[in-house]
PDB file of N, CA and C in Angstrom:
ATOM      1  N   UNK A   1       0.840  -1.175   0.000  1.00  0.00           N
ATOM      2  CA  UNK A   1       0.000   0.000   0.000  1.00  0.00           C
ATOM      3  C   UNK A   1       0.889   1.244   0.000  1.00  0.00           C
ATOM      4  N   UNK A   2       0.500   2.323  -0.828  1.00  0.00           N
ATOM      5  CA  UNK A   2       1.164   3.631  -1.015  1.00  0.00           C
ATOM      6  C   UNK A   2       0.911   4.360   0.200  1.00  0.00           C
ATOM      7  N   UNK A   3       2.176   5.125   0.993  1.00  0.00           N
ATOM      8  CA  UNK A   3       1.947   5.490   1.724  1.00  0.00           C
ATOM      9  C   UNK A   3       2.013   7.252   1.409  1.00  0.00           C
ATOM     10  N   UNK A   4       0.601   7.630   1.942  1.00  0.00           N
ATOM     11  CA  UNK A   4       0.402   9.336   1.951  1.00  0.00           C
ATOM     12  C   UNK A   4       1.562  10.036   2.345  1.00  0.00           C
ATOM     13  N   UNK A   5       1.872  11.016   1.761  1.00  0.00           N
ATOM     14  CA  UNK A   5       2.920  11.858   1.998  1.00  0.00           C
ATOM     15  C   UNK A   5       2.936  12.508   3.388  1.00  0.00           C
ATOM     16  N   UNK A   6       1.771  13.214   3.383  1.00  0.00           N
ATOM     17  CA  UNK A   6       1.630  13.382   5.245  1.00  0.00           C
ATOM     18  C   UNK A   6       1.795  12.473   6.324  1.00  0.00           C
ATOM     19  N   UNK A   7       1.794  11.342   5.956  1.00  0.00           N
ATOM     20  CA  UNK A   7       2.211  10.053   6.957  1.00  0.00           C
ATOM     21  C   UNK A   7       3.394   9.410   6.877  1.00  0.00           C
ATOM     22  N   UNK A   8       4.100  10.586   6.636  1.00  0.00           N
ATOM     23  CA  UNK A   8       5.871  10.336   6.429  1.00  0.00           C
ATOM     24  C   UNK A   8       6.113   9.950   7.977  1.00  0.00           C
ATOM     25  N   UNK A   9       7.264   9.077   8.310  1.00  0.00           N
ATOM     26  CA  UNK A   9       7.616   9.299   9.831  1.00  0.00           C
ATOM     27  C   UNK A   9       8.125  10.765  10.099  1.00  0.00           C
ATOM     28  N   UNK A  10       8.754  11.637   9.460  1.00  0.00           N
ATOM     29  CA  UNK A  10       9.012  12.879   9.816  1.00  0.00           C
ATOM     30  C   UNK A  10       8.111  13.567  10.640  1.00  0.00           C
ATOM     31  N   UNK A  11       6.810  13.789  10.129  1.00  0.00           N
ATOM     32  CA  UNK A  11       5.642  14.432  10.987  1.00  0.00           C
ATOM     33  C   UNK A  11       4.985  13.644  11.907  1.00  0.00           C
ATOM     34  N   UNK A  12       5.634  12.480  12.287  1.00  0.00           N
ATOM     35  CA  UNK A  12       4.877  11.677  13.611  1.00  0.00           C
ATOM     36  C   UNK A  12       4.739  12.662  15.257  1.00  0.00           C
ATOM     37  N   UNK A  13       5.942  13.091  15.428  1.00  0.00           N
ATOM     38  CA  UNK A  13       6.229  13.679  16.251  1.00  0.00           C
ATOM     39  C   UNK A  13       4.850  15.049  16.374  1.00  0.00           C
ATOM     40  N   UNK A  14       4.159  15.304  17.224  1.00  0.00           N
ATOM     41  CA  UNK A  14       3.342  16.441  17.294  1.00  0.00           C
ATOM     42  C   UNK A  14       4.048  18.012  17.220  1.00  0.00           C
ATOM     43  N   UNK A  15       5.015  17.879  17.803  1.00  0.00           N
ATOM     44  CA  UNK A  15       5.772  19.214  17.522  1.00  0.00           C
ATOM     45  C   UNK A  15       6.271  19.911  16.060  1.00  0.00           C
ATOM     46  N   UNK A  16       6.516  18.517  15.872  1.00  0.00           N
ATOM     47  CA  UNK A  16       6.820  19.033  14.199  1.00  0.00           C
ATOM     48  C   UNK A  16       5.787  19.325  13.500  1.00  0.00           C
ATOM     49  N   UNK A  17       4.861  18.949  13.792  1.00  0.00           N
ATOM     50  CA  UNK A  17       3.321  19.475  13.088  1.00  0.00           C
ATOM     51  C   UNK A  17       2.912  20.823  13.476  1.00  0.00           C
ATOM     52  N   UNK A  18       2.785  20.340  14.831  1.00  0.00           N
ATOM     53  CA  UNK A  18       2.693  21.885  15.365  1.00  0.00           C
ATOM     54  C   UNK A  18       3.798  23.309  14.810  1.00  0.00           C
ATOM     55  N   UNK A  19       5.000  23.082  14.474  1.00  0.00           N
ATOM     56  CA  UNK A  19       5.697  24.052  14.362  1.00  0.00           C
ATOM     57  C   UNK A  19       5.471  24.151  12.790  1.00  0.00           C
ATOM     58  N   UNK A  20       5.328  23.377  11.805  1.00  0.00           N
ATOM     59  CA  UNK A  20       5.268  23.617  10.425  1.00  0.00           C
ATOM     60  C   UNK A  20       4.111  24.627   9.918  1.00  0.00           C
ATOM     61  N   UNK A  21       3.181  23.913  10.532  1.00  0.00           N
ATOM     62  CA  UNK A  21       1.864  24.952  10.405  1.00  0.00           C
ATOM     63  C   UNK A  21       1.615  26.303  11.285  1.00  0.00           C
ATOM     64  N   UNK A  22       2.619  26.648  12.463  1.00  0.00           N
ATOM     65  CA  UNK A  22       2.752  27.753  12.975  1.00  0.00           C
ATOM     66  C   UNK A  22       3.399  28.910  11.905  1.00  0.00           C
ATOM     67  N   UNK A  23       4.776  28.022  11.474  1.00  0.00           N
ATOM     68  CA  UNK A  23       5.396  28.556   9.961  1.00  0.00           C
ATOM     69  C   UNK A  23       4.693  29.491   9.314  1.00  0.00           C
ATOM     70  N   UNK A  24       3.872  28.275   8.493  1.00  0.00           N
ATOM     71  CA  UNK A  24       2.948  28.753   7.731  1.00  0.00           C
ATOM     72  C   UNK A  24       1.763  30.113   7.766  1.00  0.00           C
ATOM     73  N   UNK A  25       1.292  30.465   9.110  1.00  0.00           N
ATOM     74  CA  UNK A  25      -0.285  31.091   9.320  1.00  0.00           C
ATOM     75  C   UNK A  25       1.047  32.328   9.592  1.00  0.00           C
ATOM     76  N   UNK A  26       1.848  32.333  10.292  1.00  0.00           N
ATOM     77  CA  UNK A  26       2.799  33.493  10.372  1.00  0.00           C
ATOM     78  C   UNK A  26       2.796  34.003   9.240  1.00  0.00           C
ATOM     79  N   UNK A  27       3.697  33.434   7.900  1.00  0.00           N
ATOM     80  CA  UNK A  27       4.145  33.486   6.775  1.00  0.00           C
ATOM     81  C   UNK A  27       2.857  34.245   6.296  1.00  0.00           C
ATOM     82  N   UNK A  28       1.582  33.473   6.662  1.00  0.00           N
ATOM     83  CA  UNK A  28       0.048  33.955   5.773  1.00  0.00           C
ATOM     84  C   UNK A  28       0.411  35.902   6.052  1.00  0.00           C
ATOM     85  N   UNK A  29       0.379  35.867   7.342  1.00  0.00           N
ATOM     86  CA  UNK A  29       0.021  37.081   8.353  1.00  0.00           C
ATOM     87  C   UNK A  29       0.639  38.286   7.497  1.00  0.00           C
ATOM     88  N   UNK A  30       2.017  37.806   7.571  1.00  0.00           N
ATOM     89  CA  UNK A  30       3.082  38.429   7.094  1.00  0.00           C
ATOM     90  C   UNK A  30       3.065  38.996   5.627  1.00  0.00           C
ATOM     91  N   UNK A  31       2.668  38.044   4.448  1.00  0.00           N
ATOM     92  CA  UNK A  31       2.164  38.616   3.577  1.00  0.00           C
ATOM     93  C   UNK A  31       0.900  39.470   3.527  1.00  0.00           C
ATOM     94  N   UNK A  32      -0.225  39.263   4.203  1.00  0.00           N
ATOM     95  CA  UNK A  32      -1.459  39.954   4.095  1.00  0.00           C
ATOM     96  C   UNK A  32      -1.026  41.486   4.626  1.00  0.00           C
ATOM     97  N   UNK A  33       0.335  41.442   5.793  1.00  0.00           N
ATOM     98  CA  UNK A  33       0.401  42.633   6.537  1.00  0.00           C
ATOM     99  C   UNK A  33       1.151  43.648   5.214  1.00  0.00           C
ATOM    100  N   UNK A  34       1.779  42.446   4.258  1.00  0.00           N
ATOM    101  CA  UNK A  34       2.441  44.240   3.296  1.00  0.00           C
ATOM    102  C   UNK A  34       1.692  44.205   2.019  1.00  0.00           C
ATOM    103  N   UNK A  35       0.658  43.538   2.067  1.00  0.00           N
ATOM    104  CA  UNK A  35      -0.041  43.855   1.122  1.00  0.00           C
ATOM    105  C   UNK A  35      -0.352  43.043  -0.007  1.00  0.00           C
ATOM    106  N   UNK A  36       0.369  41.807   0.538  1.00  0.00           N
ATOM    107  CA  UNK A  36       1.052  40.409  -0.658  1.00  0.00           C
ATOM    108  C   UNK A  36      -0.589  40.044  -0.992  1.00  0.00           C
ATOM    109  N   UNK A  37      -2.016  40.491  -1.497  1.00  0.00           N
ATOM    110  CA  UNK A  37      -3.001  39.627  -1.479  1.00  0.00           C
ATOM    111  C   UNK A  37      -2.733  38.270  -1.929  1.00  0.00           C
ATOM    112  N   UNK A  38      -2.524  38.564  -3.245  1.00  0.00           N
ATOM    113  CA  UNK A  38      -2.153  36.425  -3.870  1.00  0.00           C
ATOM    114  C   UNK A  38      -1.272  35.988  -2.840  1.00  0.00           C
ATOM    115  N   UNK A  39      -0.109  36.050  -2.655  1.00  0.00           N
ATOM    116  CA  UNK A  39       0.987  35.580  -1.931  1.00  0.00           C
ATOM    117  C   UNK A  39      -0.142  34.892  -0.474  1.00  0.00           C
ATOM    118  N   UNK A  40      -0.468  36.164  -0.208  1.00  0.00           N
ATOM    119  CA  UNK A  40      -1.252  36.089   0.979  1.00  0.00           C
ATOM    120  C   UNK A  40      -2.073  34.267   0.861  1.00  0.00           C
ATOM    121  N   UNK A  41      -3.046  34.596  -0.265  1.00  0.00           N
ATOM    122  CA  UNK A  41      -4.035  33.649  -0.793  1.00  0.00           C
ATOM    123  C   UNK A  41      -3.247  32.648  -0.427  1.00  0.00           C
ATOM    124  N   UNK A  42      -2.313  32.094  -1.467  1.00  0.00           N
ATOM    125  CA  UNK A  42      -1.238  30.802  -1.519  1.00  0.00           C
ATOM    126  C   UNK A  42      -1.293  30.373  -0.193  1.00  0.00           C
ATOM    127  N   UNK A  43      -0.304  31.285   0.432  1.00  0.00           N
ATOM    128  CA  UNK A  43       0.274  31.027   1.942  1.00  0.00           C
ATOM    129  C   UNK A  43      -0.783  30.080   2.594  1.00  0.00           C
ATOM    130  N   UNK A  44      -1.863  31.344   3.022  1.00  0.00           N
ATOM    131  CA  UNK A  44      -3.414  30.489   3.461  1.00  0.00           C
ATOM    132  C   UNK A  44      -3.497  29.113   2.986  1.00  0.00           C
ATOM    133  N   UNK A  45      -3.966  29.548   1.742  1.00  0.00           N
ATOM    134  CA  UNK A  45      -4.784  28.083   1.929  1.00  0.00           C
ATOM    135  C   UNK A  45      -3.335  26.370   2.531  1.00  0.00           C
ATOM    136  N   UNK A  46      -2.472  26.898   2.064  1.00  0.00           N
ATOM    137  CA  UNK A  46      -1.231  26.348   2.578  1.00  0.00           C
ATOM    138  C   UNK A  46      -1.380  25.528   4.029  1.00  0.00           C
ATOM    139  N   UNK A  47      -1.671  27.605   4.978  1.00  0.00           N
ATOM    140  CA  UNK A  47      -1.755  26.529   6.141  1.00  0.00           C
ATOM    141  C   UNK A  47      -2.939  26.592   6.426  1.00  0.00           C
ATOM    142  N   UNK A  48      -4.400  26.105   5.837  1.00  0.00           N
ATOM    143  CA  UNK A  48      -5.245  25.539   5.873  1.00  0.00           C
ATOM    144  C   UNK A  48      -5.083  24.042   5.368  1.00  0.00           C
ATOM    145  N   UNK A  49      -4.650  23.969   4.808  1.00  0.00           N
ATOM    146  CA  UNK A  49      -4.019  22.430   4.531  1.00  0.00           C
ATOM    147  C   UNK A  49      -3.664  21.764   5.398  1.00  0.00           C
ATOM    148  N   UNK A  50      -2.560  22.499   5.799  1.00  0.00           N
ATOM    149  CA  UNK A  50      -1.813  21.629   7.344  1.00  0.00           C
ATOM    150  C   UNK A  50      -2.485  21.727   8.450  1.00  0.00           C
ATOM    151  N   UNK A  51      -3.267  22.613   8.442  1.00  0.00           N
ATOM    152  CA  UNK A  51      -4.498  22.161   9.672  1.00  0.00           C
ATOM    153  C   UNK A  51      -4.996  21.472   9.475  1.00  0.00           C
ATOM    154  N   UNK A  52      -6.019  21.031   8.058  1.00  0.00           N
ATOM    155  CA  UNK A  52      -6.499  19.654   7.833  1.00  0.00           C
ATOM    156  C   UNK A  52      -5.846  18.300   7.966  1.00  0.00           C
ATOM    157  N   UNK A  53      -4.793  18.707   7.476  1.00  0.00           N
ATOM    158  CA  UNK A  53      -3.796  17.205   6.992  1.00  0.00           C
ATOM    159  C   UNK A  53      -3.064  16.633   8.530  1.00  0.00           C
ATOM    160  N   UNK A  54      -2.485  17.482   9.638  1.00  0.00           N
ATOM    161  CA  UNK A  54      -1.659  17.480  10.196  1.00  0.00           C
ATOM    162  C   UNK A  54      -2.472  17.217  11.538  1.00  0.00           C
ATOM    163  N   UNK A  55      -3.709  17.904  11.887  1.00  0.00           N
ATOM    164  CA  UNK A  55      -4.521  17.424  13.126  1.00  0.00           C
ATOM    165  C   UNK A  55      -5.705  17.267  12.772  1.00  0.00           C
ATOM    166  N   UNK A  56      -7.002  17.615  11.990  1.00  0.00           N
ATOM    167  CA  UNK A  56      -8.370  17.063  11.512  1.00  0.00           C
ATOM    168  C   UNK A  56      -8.001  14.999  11.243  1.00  0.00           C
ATOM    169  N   UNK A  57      -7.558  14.937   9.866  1.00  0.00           N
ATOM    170  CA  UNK A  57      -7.663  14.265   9.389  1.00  0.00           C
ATOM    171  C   UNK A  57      -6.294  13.039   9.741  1.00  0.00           C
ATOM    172  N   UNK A  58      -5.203  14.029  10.467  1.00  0.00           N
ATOM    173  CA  UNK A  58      -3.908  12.577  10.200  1.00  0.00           C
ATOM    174  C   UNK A  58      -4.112  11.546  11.300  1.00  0.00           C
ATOM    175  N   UNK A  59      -3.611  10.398  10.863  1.00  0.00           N
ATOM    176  CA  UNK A  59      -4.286   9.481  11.501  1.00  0.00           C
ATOM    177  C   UNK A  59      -2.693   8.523  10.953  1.00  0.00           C
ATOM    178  N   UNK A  60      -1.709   8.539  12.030  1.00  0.00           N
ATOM    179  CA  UNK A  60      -0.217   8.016  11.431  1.00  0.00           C
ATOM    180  C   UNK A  60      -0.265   6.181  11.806  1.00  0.00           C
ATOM    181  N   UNK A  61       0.276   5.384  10.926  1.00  0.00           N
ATOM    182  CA  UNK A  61      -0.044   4.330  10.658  1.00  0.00           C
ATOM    183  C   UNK A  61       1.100   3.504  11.652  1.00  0.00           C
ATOM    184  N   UNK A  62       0.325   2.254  12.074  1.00  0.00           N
ATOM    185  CA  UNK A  62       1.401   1.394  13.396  1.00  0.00           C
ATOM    186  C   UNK A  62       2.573   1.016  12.302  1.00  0.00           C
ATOM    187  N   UNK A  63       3.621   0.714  13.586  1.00  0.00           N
ATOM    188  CA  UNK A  63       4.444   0.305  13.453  1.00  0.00           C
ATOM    189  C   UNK A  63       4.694  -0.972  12.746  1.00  0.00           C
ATOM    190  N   UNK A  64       5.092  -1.268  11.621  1.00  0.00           N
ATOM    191  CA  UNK A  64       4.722  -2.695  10.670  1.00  0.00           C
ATOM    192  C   UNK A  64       5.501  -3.520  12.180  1.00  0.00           C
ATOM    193  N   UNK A  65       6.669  -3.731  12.558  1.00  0.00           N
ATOM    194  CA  UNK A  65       7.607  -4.339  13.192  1.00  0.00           C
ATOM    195  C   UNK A  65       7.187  -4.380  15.029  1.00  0.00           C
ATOM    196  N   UNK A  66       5.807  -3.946  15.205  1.00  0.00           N
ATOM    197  CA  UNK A  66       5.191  -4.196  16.316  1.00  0.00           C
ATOM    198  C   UNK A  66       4.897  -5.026  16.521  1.00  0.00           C
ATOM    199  N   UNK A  67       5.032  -6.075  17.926  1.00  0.00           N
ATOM    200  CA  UNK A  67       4.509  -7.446  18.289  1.00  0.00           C
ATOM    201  C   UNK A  67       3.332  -7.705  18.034  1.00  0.00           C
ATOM    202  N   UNK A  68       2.807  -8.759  17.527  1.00  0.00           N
ATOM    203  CA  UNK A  68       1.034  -9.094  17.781  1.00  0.00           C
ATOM    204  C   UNK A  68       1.215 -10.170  19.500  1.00  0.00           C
ATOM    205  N   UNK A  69      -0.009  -9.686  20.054  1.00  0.00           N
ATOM    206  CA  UNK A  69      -0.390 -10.415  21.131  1.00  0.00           C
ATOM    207  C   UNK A  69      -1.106 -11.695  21.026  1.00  0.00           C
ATOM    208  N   UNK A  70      -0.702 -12.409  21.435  1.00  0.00           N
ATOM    209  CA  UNK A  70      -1.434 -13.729  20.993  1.00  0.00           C
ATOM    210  C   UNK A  70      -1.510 -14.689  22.428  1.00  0.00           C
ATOM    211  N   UNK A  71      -2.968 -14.967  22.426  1.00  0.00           N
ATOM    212  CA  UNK A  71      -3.632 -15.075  23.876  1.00  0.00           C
ATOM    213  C   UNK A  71      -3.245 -16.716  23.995  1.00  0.00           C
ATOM    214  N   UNK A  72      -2.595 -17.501  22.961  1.00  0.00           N
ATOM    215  CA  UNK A  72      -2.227 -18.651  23.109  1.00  0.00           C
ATOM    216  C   UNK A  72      -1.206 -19.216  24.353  1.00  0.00           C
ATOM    217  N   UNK A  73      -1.346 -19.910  24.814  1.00  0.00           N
ATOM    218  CA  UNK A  73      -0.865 -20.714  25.929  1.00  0.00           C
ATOM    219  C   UNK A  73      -0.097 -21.853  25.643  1.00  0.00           C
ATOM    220  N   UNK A  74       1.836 -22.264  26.041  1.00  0.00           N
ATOM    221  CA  UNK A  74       2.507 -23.412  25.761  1.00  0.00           C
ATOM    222  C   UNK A  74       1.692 -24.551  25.823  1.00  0.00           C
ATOM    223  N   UNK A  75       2.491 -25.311  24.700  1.00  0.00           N
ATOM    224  CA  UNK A  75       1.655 -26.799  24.951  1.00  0.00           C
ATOM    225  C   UNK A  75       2.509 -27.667  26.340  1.00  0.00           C
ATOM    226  N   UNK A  76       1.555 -28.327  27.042  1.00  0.00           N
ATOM    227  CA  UNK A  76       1.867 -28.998  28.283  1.00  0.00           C
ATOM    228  C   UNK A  76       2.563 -30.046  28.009  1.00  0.00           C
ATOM    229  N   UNK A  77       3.230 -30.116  28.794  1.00  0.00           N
ATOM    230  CA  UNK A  77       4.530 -31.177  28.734  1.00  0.00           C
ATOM    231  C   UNK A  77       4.470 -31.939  29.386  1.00  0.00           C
TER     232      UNK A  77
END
């Protein structure tokens, strides 16, 4: 299965999410403040994205190399 680009291990970490999309709404701010409208536009919807992608919707996938539990019991000897 193809794995989504937002479900890189890079962005597992919450901080890194958190700080990318802080980036971003700054960056928005920053253009709207000198006047950048398009720039502005871009930026936005940008970090409207990473609000969707990064806490609405991400949902980061287990560990393939995680134990399964298995309720089975040795055979008696």
């Amino acid at each position: 299965m193809r794995q989504r680009e937002a479900e890189h291990p890079f962005y597992r970490p919450l901080w890194v999410r958190i700080v990318l999309t802080t980036v971003l709404c700054l960056w928005c701010l920053v253009e709207w403040m000198n006047g950048e409208a398009f720039w502005g536009v871009l930026v936005g919807a940008a970090s409207l994205w990473a609000i969707w992608t990064f806490f609405i919707t991400y949902r980061p996938e287990e560990p393939l190399s995680a134990p399964e539990k298995t309720s089975e019991t040795p055979p008696d000897e």
